[in-house]
PDB file of N, CA and C in Angstrom:
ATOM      1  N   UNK A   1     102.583  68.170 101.752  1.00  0.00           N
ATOM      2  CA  UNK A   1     103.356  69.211 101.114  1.00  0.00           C
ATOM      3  C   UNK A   1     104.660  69.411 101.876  1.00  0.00           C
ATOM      4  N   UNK A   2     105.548  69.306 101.152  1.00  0.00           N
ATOM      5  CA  UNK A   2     106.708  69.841 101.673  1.00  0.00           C
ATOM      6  C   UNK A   2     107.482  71.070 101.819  1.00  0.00           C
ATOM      7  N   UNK A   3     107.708  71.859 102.515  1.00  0.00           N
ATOM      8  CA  UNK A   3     108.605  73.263 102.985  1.00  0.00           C
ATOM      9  C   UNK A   3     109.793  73.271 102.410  1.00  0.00           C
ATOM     10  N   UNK A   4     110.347  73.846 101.575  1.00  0.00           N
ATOM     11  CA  UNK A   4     111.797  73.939 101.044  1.00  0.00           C
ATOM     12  C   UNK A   4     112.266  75.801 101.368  1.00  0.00           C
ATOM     13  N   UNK A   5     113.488  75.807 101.720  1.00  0.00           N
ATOM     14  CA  UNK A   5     114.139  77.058 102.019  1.00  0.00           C
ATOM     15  C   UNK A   5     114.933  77.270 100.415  1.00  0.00           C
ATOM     16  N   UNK A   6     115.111  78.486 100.866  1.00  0.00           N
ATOM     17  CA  UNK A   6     115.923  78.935  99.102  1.00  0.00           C
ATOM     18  C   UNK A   6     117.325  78.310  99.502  1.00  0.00           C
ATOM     19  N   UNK A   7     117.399  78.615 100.928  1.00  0.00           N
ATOM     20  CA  UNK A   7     119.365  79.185 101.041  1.00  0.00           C
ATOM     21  C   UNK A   7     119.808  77.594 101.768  1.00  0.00           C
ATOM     22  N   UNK A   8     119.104  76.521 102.305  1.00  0.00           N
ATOM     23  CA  UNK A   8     120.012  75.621 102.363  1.00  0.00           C
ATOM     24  C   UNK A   8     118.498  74.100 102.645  1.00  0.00           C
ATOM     25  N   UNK A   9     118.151  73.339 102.171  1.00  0.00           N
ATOM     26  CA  UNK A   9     117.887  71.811 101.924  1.00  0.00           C
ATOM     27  C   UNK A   9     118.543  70.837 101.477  1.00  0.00           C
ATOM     28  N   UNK A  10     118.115  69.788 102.231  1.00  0.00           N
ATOM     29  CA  UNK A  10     118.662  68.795 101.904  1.00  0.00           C
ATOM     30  C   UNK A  10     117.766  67.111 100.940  1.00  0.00           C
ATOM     31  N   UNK A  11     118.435  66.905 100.796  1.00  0.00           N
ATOM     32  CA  UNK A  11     117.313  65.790  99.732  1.00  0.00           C
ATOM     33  C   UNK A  11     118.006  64.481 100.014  1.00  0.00           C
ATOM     34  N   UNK A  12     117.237  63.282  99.177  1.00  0.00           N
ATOM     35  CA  UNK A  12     117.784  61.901  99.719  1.00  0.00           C
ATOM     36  C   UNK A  12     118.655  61.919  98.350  1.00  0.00           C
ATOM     37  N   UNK A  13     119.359  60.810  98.587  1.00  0.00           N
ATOM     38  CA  UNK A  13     120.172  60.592  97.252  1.00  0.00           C
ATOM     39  C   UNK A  13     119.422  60.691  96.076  1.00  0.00           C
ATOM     40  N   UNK A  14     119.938  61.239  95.139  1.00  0.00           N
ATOM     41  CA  UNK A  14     119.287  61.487  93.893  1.00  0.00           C
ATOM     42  C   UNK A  14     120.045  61.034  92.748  1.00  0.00           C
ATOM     43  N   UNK A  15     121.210  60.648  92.702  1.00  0.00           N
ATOM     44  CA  UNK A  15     121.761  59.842  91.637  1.00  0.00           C
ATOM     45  C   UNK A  15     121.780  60.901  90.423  1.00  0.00           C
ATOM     46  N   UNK A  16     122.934  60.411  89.418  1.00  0.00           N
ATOM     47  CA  UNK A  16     123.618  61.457  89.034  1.00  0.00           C
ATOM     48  C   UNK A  16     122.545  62.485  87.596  1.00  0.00           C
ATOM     49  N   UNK A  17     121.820  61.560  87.056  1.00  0.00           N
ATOM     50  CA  UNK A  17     121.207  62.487  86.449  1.00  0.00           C
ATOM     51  C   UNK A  17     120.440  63.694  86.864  1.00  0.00           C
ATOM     52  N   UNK A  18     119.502  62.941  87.998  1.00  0.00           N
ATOM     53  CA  UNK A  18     118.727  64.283  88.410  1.00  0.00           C
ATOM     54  C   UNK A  18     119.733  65.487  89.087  1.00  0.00           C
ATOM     55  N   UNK A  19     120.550  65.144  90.061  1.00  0.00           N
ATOM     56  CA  UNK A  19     121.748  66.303  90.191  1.00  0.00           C
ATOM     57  C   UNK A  19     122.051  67.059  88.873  1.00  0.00           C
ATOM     58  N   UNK A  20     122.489  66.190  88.158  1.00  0.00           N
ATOM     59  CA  UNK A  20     122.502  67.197  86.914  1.00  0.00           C
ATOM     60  C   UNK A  20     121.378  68.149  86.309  1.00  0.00           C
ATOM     61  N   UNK A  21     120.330  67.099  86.587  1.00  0.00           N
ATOM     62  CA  UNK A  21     119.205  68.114  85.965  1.00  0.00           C
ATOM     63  C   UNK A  21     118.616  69.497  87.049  1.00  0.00           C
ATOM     64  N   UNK A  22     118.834  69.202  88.352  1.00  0.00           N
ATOM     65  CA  UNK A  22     118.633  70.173  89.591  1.00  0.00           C
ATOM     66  C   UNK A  22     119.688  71.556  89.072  1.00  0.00           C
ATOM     67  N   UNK A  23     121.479  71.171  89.041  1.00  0.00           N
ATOM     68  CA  UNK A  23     122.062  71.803  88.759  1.00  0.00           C
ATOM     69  C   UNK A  23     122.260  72.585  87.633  1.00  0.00           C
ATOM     70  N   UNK A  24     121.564  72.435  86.422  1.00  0.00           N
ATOM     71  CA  UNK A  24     121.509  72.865  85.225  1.00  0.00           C
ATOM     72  C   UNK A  24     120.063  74.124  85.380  1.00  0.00           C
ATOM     73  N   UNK A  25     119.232  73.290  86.642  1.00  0.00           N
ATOM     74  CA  UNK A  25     117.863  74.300  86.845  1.00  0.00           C
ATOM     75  C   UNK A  25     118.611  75.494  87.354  1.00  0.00           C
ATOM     76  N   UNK A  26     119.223  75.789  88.275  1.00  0.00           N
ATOM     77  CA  UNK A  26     119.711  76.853  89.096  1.00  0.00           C
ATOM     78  C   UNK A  26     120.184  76.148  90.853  1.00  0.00           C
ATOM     79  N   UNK A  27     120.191  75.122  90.612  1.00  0.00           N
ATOM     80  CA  UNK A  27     120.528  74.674  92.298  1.00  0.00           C
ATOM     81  C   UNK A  27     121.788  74.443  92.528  1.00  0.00           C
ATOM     82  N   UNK A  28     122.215  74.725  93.534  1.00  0.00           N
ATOM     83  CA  UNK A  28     123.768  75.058  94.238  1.00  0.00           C
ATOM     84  C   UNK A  28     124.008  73.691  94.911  1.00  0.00           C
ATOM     85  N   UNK A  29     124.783  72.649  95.718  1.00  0.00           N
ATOM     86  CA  UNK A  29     125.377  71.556  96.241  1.00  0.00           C
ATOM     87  C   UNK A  29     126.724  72.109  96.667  1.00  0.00           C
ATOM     88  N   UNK A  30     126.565  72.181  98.551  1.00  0.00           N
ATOM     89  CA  UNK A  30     127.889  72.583  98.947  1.00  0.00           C
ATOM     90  C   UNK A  30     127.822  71.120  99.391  1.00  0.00           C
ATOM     91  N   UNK A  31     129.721  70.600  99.093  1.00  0.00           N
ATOM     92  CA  UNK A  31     129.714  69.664  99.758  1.00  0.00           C
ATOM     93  C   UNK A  31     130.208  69.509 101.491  1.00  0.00           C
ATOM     94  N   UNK A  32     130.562  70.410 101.492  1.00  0.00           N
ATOM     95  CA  UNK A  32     131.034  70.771 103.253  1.00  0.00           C
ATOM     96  C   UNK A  32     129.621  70.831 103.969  1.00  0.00           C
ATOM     97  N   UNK A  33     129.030  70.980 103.372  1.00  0.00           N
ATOM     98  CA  UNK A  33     127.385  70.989 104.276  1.00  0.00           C
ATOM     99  C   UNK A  33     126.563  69.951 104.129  1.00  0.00           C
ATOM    100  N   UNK A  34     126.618  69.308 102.804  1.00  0.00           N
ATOM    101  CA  UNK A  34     125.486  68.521 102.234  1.00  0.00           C
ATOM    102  C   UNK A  34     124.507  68.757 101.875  1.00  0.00           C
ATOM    103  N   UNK A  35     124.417  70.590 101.568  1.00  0.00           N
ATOM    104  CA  UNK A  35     123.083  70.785 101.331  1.00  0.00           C
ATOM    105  C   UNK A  35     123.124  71.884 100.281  1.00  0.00           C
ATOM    106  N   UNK A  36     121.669  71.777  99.936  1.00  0.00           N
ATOM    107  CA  UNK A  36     121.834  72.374  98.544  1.00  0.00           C
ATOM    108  C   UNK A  36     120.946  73.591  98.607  1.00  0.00           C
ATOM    109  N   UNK A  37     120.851  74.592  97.770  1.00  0.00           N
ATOM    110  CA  UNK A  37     120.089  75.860  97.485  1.00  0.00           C
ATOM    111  C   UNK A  37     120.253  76.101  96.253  1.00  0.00           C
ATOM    112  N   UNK A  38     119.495  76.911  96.599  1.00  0.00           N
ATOM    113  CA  UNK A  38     118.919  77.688  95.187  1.00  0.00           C
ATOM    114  C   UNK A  38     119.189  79.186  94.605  1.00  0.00           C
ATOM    115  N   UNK A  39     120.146  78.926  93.720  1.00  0.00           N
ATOM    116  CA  UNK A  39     121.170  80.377  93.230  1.00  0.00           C
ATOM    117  C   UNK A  39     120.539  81.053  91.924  1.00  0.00           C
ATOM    118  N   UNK A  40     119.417  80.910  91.270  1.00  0.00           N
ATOM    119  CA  UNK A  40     118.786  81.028  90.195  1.00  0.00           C
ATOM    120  C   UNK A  40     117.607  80.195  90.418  1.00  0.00           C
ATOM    121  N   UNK A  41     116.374  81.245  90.513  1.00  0.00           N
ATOM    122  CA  UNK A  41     115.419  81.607  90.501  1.00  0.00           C
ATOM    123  C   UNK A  41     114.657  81.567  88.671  1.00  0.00           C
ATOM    124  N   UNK A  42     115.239  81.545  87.908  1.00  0.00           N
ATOM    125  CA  UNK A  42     114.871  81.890  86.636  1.00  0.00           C
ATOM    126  C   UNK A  42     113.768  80.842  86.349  1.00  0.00           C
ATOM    127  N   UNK A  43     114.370  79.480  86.936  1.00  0.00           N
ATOM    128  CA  UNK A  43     113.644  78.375  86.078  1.00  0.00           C
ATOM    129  C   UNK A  43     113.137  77.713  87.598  1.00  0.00           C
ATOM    130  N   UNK A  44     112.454  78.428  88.362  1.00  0.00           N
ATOM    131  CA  UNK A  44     111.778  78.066  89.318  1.00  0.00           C
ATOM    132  C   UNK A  44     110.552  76.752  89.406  1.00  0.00           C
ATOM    133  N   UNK A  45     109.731  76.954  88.500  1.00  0.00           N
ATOM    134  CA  UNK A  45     109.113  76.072  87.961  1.00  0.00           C
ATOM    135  C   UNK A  45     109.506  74.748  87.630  1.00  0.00           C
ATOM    136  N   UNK A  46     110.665  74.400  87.180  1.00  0.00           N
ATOM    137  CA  UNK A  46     111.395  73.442  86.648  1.00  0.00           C
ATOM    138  C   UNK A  46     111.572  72.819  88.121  1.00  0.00           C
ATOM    139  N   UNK A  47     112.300  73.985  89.079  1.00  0.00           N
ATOM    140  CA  UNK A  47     113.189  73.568  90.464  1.00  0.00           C
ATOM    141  C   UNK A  47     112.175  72.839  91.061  1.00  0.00           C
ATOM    142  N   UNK A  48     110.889  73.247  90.867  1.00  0.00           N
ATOM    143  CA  UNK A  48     110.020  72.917  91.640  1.00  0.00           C
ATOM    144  C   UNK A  48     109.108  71.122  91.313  1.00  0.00           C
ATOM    145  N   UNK A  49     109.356  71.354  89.968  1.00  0.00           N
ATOM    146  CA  UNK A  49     108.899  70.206  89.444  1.00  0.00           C
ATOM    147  C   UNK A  49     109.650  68.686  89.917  1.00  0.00           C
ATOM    148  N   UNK A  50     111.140  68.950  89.754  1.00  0.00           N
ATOM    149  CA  UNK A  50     112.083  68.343  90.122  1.00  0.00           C
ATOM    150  C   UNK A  50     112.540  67.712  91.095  1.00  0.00           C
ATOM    151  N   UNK A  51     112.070  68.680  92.197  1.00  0.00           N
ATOM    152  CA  UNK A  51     111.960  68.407  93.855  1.00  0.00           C
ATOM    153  C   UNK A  51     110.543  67.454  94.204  1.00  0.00           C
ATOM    154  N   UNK A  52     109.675  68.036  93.254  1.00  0.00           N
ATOM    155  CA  UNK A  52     108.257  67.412  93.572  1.00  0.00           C
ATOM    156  C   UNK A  52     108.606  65.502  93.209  1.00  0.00           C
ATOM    157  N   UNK A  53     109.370  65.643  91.990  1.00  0.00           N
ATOM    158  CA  UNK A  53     109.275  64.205  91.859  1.00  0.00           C
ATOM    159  C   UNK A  53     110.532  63.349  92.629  1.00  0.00           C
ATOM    160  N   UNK A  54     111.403  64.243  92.966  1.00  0.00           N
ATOM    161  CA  UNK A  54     112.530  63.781  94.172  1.00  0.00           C
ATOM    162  C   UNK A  54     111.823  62.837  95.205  1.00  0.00           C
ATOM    163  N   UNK A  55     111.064  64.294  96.456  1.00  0.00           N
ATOM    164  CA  UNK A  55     110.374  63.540  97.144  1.00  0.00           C
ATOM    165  C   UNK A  55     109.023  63.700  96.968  1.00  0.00           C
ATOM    166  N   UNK A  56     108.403  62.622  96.006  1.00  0.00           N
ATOM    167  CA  UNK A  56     107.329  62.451  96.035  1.00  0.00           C
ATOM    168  C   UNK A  56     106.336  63.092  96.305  1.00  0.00           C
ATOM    169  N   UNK A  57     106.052  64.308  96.541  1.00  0.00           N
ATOM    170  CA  UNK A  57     105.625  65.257  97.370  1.00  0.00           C
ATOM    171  C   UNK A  57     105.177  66.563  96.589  1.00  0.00           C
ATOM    172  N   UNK A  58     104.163  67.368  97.116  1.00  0.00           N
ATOM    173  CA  UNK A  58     104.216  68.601  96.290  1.00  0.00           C
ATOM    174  C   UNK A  58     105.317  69.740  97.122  1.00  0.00           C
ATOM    175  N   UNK A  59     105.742  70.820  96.402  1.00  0.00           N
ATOM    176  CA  UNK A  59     106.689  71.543  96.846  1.00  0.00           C
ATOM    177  C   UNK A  59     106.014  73.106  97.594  1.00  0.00           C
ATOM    178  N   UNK A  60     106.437  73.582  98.652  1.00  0.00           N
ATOM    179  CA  UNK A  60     106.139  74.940  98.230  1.00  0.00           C
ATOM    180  C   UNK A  60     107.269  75.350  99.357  1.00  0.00           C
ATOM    181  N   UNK A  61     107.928  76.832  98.564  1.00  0.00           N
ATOM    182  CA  UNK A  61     109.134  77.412  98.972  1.00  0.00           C
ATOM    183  C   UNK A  61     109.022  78.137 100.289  1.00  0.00           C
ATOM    184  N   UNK A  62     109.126  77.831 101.217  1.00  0.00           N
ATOM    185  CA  UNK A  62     109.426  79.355 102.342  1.00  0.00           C
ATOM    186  C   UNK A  62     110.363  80.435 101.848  1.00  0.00           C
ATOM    187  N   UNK A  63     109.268  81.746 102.290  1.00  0.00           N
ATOM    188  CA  UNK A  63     109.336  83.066 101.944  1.00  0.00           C
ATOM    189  C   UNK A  63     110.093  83.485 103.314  1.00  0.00           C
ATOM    190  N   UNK A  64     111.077  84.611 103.473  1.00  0.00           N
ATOM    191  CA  UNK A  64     111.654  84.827 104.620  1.00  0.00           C
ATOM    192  C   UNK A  64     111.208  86.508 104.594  1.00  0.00           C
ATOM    193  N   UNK A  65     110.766  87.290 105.923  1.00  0.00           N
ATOM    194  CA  UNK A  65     110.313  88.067 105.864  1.00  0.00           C
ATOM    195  C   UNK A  65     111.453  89.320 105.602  1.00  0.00           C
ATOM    196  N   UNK A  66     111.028  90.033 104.820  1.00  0.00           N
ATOM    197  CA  UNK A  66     112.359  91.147 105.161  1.00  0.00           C
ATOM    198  C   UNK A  66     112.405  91.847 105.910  1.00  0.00           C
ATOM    199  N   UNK A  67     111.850  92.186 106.584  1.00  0.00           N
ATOM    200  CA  UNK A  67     111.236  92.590 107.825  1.00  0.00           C
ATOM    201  C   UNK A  67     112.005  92.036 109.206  1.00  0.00           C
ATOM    202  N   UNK A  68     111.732  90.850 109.503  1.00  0.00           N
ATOM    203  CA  UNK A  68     111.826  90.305 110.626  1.00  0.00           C
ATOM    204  C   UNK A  68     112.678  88.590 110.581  1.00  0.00           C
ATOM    205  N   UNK A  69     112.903  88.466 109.292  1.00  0.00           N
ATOM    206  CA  UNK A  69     113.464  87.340 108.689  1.00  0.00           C
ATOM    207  C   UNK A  69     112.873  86.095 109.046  1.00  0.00           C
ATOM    208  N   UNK A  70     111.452  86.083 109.794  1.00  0.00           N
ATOM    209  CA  UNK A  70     110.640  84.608 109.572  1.00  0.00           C
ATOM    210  C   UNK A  70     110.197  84.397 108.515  1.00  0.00           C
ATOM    211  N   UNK A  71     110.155  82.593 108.737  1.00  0.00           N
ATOM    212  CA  UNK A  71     109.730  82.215 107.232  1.00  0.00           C
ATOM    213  C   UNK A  71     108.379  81.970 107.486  1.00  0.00           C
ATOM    214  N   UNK A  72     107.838  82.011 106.599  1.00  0.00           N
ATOM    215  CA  UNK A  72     106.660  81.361 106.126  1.00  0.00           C
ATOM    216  C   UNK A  72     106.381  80.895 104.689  1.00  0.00           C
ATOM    217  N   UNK A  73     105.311  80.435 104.317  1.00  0.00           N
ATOM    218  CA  UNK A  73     104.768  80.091 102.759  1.00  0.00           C
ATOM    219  C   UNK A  73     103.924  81.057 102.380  1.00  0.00           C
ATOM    220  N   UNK A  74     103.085  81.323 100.873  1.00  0.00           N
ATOM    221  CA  UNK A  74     102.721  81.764 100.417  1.00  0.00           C
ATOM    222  C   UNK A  74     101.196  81.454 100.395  1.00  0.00           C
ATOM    223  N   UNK A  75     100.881  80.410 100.823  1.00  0.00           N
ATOM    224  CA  UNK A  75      99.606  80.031 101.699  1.00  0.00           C
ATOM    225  C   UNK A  75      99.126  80.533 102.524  1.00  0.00           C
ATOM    226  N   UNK A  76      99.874  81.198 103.678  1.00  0.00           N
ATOM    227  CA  UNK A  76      99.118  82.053 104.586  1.00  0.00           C
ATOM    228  C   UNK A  76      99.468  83.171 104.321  1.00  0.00           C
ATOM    229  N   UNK A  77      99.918  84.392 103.289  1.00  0.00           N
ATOM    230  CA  UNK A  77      99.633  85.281 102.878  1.00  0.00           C
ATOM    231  C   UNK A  77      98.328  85.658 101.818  1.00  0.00           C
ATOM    232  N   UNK A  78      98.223  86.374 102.470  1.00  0.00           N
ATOM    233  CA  UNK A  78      96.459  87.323 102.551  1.00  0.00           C
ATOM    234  C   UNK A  78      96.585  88.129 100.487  1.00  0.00           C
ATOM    235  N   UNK A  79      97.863  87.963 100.104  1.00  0.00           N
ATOM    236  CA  UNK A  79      98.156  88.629  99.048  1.00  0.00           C
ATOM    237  C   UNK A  79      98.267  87.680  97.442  1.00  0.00           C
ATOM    238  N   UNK A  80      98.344  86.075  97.748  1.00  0.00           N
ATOM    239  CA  UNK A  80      99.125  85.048  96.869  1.00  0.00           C
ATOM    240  C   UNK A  80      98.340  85.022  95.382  1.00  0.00           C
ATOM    241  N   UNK A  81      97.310  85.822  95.757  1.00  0.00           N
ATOM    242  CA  UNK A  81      96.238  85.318  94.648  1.00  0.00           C
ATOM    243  C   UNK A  81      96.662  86.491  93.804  1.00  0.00           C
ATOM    244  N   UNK A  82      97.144  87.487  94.237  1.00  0.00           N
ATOM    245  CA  UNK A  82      97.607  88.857  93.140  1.00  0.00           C
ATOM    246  C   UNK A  82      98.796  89.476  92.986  1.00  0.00           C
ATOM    247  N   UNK A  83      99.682  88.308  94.039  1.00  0.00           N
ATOM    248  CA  UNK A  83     101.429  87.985  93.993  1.00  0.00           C
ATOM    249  C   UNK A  83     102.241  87.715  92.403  1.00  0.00           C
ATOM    250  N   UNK A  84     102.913  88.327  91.814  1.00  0.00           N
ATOM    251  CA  UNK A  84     103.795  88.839  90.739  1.00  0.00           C
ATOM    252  C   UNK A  84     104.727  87.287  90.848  1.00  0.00           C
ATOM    253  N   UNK A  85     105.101  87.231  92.203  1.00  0.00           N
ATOM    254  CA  UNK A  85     106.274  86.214  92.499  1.00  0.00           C
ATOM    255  C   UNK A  85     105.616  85.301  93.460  1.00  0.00           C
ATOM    256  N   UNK A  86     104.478  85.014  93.436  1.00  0.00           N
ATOM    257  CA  UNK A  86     104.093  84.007  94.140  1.00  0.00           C
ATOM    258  C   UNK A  86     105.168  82.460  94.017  1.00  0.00           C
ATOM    259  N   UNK A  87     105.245  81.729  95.533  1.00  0.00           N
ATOM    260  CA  UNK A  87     106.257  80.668  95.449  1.00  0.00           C
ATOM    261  C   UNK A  87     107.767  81.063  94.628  1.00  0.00           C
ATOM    262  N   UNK A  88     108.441  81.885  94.303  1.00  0.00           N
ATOM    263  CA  UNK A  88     109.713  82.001  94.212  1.00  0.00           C
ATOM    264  C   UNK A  88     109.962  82.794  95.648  1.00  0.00           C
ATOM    265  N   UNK A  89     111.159  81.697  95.739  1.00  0.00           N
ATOM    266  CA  UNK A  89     111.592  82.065  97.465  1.00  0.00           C
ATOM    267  C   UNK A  89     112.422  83.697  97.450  1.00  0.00           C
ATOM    268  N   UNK A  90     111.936  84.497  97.722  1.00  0.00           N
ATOM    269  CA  UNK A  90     112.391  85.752  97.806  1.00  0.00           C
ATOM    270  C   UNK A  90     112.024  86.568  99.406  1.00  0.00           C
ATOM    271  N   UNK A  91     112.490  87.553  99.128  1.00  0.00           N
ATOM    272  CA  UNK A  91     111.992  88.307 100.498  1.00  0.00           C
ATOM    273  C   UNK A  91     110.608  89.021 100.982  1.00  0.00           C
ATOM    274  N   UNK A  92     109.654  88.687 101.096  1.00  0.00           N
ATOM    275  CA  UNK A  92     108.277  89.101 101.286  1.00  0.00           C
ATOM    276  C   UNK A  92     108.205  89.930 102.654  1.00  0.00           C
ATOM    277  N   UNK A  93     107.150  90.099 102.660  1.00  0.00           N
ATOM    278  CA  UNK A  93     106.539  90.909 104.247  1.00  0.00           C
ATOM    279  C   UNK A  93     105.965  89.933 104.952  1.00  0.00           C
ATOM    280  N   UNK A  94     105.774  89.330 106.449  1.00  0.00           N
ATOM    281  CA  UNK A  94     104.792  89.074 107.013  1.00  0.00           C
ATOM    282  C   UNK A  94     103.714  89.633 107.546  1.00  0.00           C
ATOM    283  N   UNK A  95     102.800  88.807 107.601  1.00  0.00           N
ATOM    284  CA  UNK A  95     101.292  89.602 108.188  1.00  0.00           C
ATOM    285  C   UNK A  95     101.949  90.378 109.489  1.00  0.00           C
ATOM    286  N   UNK A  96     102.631  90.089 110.081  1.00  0.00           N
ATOM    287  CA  UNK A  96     102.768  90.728 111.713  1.00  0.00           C
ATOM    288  C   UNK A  96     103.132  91.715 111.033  1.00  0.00           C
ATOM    289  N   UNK A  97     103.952  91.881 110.348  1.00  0.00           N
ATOM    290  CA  UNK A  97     105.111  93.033 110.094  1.00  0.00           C
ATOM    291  C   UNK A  97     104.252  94.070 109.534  1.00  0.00           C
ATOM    292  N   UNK A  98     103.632  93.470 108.477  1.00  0.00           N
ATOM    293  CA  UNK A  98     102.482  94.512 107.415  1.00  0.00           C
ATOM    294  C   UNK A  98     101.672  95.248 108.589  1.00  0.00           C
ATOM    295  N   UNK A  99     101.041  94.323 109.686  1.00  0.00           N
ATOM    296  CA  UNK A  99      99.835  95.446 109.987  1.00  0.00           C
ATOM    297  C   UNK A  99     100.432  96.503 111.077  1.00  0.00           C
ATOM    298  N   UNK A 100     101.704  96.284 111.060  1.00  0.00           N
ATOM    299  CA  UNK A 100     102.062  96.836 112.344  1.00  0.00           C
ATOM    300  C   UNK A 100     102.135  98.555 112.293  1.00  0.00           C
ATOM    301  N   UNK A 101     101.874  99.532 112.809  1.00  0.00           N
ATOM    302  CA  UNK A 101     101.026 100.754 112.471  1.00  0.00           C
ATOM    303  C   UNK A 101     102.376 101.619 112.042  1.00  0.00           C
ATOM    304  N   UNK A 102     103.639 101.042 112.294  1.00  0.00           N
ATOM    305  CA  UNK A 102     104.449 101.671 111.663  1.00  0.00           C
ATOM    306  C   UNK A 102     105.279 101.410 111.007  1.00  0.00           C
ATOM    307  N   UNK A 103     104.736 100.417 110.198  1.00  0.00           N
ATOM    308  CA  UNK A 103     104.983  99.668 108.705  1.00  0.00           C
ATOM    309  C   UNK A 103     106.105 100.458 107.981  1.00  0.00           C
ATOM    310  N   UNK A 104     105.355 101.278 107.353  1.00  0.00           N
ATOM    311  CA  UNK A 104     106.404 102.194 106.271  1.00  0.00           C
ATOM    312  C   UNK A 104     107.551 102.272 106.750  1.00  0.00           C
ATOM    313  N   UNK A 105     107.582 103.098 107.969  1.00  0.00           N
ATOM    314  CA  UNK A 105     109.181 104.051 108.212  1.00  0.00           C
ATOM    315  C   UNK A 105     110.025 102.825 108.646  1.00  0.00           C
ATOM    316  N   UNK A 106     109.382 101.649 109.520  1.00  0.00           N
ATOM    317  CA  UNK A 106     110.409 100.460 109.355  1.00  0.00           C
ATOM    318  C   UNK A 106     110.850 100.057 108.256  1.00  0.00           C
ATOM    319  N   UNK A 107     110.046 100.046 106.983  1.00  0.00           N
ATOM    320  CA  UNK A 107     110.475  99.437 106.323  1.00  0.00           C
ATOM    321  C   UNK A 107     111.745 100.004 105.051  1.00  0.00           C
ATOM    322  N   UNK A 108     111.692 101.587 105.257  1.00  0.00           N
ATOM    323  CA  UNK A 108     112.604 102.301 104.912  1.00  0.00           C
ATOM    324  C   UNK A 108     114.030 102.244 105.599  1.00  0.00           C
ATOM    325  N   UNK A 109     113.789 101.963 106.858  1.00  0.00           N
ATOM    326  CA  UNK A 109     114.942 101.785 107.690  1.00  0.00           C
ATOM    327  C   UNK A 109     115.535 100.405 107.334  1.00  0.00           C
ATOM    328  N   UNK A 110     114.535  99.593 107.305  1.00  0.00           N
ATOM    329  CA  UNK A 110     115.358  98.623 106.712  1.00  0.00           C
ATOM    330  C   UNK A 110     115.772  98.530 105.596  1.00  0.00           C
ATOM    331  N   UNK A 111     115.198  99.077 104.550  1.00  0.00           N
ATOM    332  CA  UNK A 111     115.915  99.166 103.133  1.00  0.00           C
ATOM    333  C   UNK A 111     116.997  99.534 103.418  1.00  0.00           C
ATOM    334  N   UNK A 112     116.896 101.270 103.591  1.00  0.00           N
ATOM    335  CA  UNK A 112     118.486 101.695 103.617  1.00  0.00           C
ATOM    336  C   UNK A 112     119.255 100.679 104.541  1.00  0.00           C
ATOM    337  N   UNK A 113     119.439 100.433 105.524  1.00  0.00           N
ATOM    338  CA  UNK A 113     120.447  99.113 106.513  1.00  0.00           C
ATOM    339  C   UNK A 113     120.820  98.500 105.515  1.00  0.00           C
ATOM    340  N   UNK A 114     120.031  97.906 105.020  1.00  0.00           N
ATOM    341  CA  UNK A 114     120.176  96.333 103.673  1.00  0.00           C
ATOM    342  C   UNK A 114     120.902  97.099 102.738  1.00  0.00           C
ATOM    343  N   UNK A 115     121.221  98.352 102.341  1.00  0.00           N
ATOM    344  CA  UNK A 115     121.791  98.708 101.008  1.00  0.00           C
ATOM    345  C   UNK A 115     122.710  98.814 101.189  1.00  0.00           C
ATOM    346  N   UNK A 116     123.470  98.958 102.723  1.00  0.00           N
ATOM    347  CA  UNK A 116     124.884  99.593 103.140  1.00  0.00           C
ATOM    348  C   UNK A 116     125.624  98.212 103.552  1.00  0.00           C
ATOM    349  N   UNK A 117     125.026  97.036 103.256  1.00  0.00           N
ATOM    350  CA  UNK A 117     126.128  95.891 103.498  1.00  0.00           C
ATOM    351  C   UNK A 117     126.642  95.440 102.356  1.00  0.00           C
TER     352      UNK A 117
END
């Protein structure tokens, strides 16, 4: 299985159709970087399909915590089986972060922070 980030991967040459078909899914290509992300989420499924047959491989997205901004997958969350957004790369909680006894009021603090940039 392969690890893909939302905000920057890279892939082997893919030749011009599938670029097209990546880019038509929702995927971004900076060329100053060489790497690509993912700007639309809508057709996730598709993104995912696409990548799977890129590299050969099955896909699954790292989740970045909002919390603490580590990534992880949706595999070792304790929640995936009753997850709304399971595998769309978005901002989740980690286990550290969740059990930590003062969960909530961090996590208010961080909302508001995040709303004022």
């Amino acid at each position: 299985m392969k690890v893909v980030t939302k905000d920057s991967f890279r892939l082997p040459y893919l030749g011009r159709e599938k670029y097209i078909e990546l880019v038509r899914s929702g995927v971004t290509y900076d060329k100053k970087t060489g790497t690509f992300s993912i700007k639309d989420a809508d057709n996730i499924d598709r993104i995912k399909l696409i990548l799977s047959e890129i590299l050969n491989d099955d896909i699954a997205f790292a989740q970045k915590c909002f919390m603490c901004q580590t990534r992880f997958t949706c595999t070792v969350c304790e929640f995936s089986n009753i997850c709304g957004t399971r595998d769309i790369p978005l901002y989740c909680i980690c286990k550290p972060c969740y059990n930590k006894p003062d969960f909530v009021e961090r996590y208010f603090t961080r909302l508001k922070s995040s709303r004022l940039r």
